[in-house]
Protein backbone atom coordinates (compact mmCIF):
# COMPACT_ATOMS: atom_id res chain seq x y z
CA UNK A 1 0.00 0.00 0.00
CA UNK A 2 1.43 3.95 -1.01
CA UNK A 3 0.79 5.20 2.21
CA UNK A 4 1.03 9.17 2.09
CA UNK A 5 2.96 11.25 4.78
CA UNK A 6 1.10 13.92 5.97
CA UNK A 7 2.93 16.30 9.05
CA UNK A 8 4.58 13.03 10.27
CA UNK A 9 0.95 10.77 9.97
CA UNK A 10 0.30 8.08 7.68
CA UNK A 11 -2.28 8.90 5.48
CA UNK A 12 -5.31 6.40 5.57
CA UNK A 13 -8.62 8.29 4.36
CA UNK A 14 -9.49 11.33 2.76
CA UNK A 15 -12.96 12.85 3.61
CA UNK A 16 -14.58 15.14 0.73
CA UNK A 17 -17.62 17.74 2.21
CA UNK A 18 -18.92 19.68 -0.53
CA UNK A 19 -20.05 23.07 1.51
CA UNK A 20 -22.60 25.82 -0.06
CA UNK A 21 -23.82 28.35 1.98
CA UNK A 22 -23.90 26.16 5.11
CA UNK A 23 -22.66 28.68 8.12
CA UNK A 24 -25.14 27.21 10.34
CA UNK A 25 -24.07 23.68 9.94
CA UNK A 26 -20.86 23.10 9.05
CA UNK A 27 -19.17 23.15 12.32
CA UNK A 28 -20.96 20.40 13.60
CA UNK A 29 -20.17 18.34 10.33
CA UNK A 30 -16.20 19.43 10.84
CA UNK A 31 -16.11 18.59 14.60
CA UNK A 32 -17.73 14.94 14.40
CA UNK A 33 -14.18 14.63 12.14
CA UNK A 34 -12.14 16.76 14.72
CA UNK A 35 -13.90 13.97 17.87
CA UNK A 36 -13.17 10.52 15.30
CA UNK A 37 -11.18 7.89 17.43
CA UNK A 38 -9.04 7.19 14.03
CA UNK A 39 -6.85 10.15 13.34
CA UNK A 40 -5.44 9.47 9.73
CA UNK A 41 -7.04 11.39 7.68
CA UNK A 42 -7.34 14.43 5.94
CA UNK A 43 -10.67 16.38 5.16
CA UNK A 44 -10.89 18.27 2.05
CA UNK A 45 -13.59 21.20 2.01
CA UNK A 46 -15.06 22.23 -1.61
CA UNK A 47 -16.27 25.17 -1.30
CA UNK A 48 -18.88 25.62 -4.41
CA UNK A 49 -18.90 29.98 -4.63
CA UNK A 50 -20.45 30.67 -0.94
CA UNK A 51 -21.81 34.00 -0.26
CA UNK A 52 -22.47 33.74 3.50
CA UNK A 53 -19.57 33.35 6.55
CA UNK A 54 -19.10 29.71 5.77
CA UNK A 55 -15.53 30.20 4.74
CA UNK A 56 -15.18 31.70 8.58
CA UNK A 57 -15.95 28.53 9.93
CA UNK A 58 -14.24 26.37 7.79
CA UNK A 59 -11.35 28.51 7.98
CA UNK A 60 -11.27 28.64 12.08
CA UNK A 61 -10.54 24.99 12.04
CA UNK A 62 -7.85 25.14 9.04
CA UNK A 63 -5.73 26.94 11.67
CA UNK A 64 -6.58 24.71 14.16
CA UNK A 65 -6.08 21.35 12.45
CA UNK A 66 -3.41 20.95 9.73
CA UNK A 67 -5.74 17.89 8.52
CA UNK A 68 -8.22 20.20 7.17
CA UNK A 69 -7.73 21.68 3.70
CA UNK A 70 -10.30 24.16 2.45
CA UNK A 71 -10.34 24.52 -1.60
CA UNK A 72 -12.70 27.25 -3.27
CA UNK A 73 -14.54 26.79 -6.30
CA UNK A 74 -17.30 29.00 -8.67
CA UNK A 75 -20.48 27.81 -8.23
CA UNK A 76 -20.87 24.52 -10.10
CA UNK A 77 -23.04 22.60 -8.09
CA UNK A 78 -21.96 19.48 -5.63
CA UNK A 79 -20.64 17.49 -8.40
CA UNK A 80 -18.30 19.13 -9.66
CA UNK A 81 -17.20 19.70 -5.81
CA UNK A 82 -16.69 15.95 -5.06
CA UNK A 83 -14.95 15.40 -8.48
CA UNK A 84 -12.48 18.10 -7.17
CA UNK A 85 -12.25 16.82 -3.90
CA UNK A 86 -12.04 12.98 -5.54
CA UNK A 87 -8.67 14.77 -7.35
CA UNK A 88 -7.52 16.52 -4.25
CA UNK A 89 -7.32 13.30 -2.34
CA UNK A 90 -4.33 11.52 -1.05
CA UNK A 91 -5.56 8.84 0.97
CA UNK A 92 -5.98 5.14 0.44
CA UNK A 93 -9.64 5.11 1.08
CA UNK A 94 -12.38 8.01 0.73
CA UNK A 95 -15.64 8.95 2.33
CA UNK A 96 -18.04 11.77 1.96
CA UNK A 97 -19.85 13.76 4.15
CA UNK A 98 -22.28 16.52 3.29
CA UNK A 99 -21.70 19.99 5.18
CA UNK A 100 -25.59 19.76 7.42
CA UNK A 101 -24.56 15.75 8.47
CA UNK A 102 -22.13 14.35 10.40
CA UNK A 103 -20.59 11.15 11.85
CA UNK A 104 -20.52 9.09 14.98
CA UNK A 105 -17.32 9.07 16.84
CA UNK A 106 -16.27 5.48 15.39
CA UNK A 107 -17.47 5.63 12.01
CA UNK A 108 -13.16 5.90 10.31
CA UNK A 109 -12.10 3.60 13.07
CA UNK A 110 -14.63 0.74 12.61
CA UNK A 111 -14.98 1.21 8.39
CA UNK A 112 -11.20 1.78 7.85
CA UNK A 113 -10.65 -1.62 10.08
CA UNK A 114 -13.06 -3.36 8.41
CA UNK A 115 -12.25 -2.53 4.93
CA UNK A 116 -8.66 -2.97 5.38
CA UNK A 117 -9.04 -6.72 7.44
CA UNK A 118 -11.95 -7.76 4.44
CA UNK A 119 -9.16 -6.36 1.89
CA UNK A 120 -12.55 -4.56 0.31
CA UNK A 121 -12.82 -2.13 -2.37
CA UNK A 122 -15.77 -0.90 -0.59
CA UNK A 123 -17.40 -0.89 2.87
CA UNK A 124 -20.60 0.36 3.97
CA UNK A 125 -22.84 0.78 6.99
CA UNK A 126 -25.97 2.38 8.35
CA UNK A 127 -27.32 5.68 8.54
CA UNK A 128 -29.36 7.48 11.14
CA UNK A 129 -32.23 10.19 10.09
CA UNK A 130 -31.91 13.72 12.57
CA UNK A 131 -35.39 15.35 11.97
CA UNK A 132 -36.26 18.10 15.02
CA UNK A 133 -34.14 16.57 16.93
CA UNK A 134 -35.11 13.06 16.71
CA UNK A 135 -32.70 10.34 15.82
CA UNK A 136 -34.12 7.14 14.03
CA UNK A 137 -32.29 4.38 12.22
CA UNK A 138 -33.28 4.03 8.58
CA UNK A 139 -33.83 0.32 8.05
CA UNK A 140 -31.37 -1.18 5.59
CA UNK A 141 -30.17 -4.90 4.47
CA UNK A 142 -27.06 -5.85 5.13
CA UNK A 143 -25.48 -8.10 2.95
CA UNK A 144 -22.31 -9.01 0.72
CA UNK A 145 -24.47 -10.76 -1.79
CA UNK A 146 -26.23 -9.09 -4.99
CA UNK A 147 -25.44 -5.82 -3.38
CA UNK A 148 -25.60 -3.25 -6.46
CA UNK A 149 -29.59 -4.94 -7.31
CA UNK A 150 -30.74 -4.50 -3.84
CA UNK A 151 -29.16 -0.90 -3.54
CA UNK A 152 -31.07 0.11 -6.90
CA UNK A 153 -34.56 -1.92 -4.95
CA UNK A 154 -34.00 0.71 -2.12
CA UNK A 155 -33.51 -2.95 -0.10
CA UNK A 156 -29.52 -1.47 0.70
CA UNK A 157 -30.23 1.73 2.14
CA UNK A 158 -27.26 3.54 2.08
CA UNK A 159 -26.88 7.47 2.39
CA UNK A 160 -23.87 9.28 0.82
CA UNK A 161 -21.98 9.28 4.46
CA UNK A 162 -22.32 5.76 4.56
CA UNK A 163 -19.41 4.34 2.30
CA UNK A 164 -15.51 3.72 2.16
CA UNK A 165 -13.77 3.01 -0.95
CA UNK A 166 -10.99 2.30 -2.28
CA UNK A 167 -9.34 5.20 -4.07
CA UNK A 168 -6.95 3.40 -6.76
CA UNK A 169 -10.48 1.54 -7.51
CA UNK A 170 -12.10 4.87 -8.42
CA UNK A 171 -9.09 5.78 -10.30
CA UNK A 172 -8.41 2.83 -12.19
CA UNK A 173 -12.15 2.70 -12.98
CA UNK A 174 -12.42 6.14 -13.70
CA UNK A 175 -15.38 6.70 -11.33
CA UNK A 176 -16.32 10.44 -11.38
CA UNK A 177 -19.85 12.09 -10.07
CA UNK A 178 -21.46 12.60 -13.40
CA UNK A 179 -22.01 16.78 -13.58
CA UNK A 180 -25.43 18.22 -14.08
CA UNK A 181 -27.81 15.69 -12.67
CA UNK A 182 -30.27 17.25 -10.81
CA UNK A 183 -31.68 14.42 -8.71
CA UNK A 184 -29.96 11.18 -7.81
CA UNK A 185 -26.08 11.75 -8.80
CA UNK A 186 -25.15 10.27 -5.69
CA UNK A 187 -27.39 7.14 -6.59
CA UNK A 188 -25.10 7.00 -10.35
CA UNK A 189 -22.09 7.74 -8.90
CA UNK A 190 -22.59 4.50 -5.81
CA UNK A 191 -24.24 2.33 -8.76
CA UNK A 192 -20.72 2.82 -10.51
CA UNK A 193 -18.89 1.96 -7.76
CA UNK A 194 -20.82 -1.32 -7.04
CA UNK A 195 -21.43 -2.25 -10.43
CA UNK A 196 -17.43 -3.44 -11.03
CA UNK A 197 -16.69 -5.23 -7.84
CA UNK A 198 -17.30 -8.45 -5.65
CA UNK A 199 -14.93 -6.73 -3.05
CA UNK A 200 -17.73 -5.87 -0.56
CA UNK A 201 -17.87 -5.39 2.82
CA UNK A 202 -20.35 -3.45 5.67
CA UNK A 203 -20.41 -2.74 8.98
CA UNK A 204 -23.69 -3.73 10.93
CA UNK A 205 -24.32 -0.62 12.56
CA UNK A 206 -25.38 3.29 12.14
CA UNK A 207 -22.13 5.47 12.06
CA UNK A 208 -23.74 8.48 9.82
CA UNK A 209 -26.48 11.06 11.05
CA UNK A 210 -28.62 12.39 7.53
CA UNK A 211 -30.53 15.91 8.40
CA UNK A 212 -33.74 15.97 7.39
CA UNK A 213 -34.68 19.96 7.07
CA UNK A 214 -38.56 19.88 8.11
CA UNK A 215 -39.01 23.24 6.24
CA UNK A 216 -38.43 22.52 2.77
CA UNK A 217 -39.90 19.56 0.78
CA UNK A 218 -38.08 18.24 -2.42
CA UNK A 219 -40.67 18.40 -4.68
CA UNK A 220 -41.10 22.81 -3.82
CA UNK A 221 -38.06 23.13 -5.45
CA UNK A 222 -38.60 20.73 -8.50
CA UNK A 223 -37.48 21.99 -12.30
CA UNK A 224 -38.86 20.34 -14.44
CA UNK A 225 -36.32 21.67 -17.15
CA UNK A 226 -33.72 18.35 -15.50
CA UNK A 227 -35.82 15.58 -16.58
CA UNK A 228 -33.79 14.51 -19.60
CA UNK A 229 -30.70 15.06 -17.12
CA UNK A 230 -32.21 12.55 -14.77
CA UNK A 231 -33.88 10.07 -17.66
CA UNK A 232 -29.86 9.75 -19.51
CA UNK A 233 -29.12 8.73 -16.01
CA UNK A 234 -30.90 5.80 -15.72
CA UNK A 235 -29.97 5.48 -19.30
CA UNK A 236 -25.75 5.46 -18.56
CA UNK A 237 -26.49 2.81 -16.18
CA UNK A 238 -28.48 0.13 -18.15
CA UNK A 239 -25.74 0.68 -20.63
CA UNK A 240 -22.77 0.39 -17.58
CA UNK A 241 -20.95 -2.50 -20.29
CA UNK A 242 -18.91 -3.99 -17.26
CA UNK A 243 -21.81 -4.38 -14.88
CA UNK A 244 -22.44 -7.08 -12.44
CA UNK A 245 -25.81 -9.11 -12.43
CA UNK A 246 -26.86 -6.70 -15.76
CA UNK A 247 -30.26 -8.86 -16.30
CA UNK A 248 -31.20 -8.24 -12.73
CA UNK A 249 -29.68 -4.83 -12.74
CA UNK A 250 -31.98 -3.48 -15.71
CA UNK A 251 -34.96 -5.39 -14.37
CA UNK A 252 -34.43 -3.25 -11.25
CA UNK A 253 -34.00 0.15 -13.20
CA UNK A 254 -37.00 -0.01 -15.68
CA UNK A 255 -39.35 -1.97 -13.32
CA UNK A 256 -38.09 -0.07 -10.27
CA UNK A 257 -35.87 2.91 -10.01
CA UNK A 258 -37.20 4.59 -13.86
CA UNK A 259 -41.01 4.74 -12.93
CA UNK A 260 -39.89 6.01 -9.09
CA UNK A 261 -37.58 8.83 -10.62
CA UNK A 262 -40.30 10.43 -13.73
CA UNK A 263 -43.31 9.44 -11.09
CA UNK A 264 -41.46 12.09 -8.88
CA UNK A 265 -40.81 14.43 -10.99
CA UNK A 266 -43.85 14.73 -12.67
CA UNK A 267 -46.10 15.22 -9.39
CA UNK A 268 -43.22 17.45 -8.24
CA UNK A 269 -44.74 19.76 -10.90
CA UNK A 270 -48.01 19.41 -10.38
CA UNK A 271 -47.46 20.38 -7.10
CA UNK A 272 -45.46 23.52 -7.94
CA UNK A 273 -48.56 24.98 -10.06
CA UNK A 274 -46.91 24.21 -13.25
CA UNK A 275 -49.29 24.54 -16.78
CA UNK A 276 -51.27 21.05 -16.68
CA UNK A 277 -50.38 21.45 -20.42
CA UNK A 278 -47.10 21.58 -20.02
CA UNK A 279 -47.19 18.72 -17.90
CA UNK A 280 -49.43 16.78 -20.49
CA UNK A 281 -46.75 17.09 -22.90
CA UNK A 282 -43.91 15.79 -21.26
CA UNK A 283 -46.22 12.87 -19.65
CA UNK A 284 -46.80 11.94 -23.40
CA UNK A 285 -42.99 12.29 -23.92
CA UNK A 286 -41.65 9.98 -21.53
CA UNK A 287 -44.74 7.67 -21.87
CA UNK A 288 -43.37 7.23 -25.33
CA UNK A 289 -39.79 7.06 -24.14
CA UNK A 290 -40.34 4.06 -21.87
CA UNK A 291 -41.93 1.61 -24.21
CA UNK A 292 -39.55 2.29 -26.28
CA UNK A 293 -37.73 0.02 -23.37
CA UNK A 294 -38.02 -2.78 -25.70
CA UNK A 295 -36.24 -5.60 -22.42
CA UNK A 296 -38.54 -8.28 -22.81
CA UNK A 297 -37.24 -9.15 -19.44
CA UNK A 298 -39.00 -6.46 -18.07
CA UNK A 299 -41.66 -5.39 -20.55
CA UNK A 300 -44.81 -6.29 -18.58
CA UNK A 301 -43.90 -3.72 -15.50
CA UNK A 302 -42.88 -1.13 -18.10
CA UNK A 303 -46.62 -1.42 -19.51
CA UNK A 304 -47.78 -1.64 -15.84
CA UNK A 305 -45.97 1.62 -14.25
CA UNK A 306 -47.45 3.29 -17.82
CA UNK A 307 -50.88 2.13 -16.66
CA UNK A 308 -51.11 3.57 -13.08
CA UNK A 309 -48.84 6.55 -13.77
CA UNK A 310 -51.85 7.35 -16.70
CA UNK A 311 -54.28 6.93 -14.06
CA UNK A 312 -52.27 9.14 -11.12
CA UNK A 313 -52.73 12.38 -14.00
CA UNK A 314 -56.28 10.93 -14.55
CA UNK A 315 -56.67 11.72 -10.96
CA UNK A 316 -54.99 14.73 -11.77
CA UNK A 317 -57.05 15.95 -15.01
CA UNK A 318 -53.71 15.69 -17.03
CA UNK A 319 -54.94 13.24 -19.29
């Protein structure tokens, strides 16, 4: 293993936080890293073009901590921040950790000895979700077995903080966040990562807190100008030529993942007041798109998620 040399420490992991706009949070993400029981690793901070104090805080404990690195970007949204932190990196493994979330005090320890002892190119585990206060787990499978099919099913529940990997098996692989999807990168990028590798491993346990803001629901800030970014999505992964269990894998996509992604979307904007025309139009459009989903593996749900997503804007007075 290249081990780096960092100020005398080896090393081991390199955590990426994308940050924008997030001087309310971000300390409590930053000192969940400073209070980890494993201390090799350095934490890269992307900052995407803030216009509040965040840089303040961040800043505060880049003088305190020589393991913290803050990087500033223009504004290109949190894609194009991981991809520069995923270049940035110099440890053997990397995690991620969004600037509002934050990890239990053994979350490095127990995934970096778990993924090193397995000799893994990835390791996962739990996560918890903080809403007002109130910490639940989110149920989740664990399992080494048909891992990428089950984490498309929603059956592995993973969240973004959840995973170490391997970085010379991003590199080799070429695994980048794909820029400009609007809903779900997170779910390409982790699809990629599973879809080329047996080397698997998880922790039994929930190391990662998710914050769920109670003010804001997704679908209020829906555009409905992304949908082709989010259908080519789903698209790049069917067509993934290296990956694992592909019948399985596209049954899971078009009978599974496709109708949950455009059903979104589409009652997203509803919701938001948009034309009912306009929403006619590009019901018709992606009706017509996904029979063109000529798997015959899969064809009968295709025709079935048509069916009830026709009678979901009959309910609606789309159709």
């Amino acid at each position: 293993m290249n081990n780096k040399l960092i100020g005398g420490l080896i090393l081991e992991v390199s955590i990426i936080i994308p940050v924008f706009n997030r001087r309310d949070v971000i300390a409590r993400a930053l000192e969940s890293l400073v209070n980890q029981t494993f201390t090799d690793f350095e934490v890269i901070v992307v900052d995407d073009g803030s216009t509040d104090e965040s840089v303040e805080v961040i800043q505060q404990y880049c003088e305190a901590d020589s393991r913290f690195k803050y990087f500033y970007q223009r504004n290109k949204g949190v894609s194009v921040a991981r991809n520069n932190g995923i270049s940035r990196a110099k440890g053997d493994y990397l995690c991620f950790l969004d600037s509002d979330d934050y990890y239990e005090p053994t979350f490095l320890a127990e995934m970096h000895k778990e993924i090193k002892y397995r000799m893994s190119d990835v390791c996962y585990c739990g996560y918890n979700i903080v809403k007002r206060n109130i910490i639940k787990n989110k149920k989740t499978h664990f399992t080494t077995k048909g891992v990428l099919v089950k984490y498309i099913l929603g059956k592995v529940n993973v969240h973004t903080t959840g995973w170490m990997i391997k970085r010379n098996y991003l590199m080799e692989n070429k695994i980048f966040y794909v820029e400009g999807v609007s809903w779900g990168e997170d779910f390409e990028f982790f699809c990629e990562v599973l879809s080329r590798t047996n080397a698997i491993c998880y922790i039994r346990g929930y190391l990662t807190n998710y914050t769920v803001e109670p003010t804001e629901s997704a679908l209020s800030t829906f555009n409905i100008d992304k949908m082709d970014k989010d259908f080519e999505s789903i698209n790049r992964l069917i067509n993934i030529s290296a990956i694992k269990d592909r019948k399985d894998c596209i049954k899971a996509l078009v009978g599974y993942r496709l109708p949950a992604l455009l059903t979104y979307r589409l009652i997203g904007a509803f919701e938001t007041g948009l034309d009912i025309g306009q929403i006619k139009k590009y019901y018709l459009n992606y009706k017509k798109e996904i029979l063109k989903m000529n798997y015959s593996l899969r064809l009968r749900n295709v025709k079935l998620f048509v069916y009830k997503l026709k009678l979901i804007f009959k309910i609606m007075n789309v159709t």
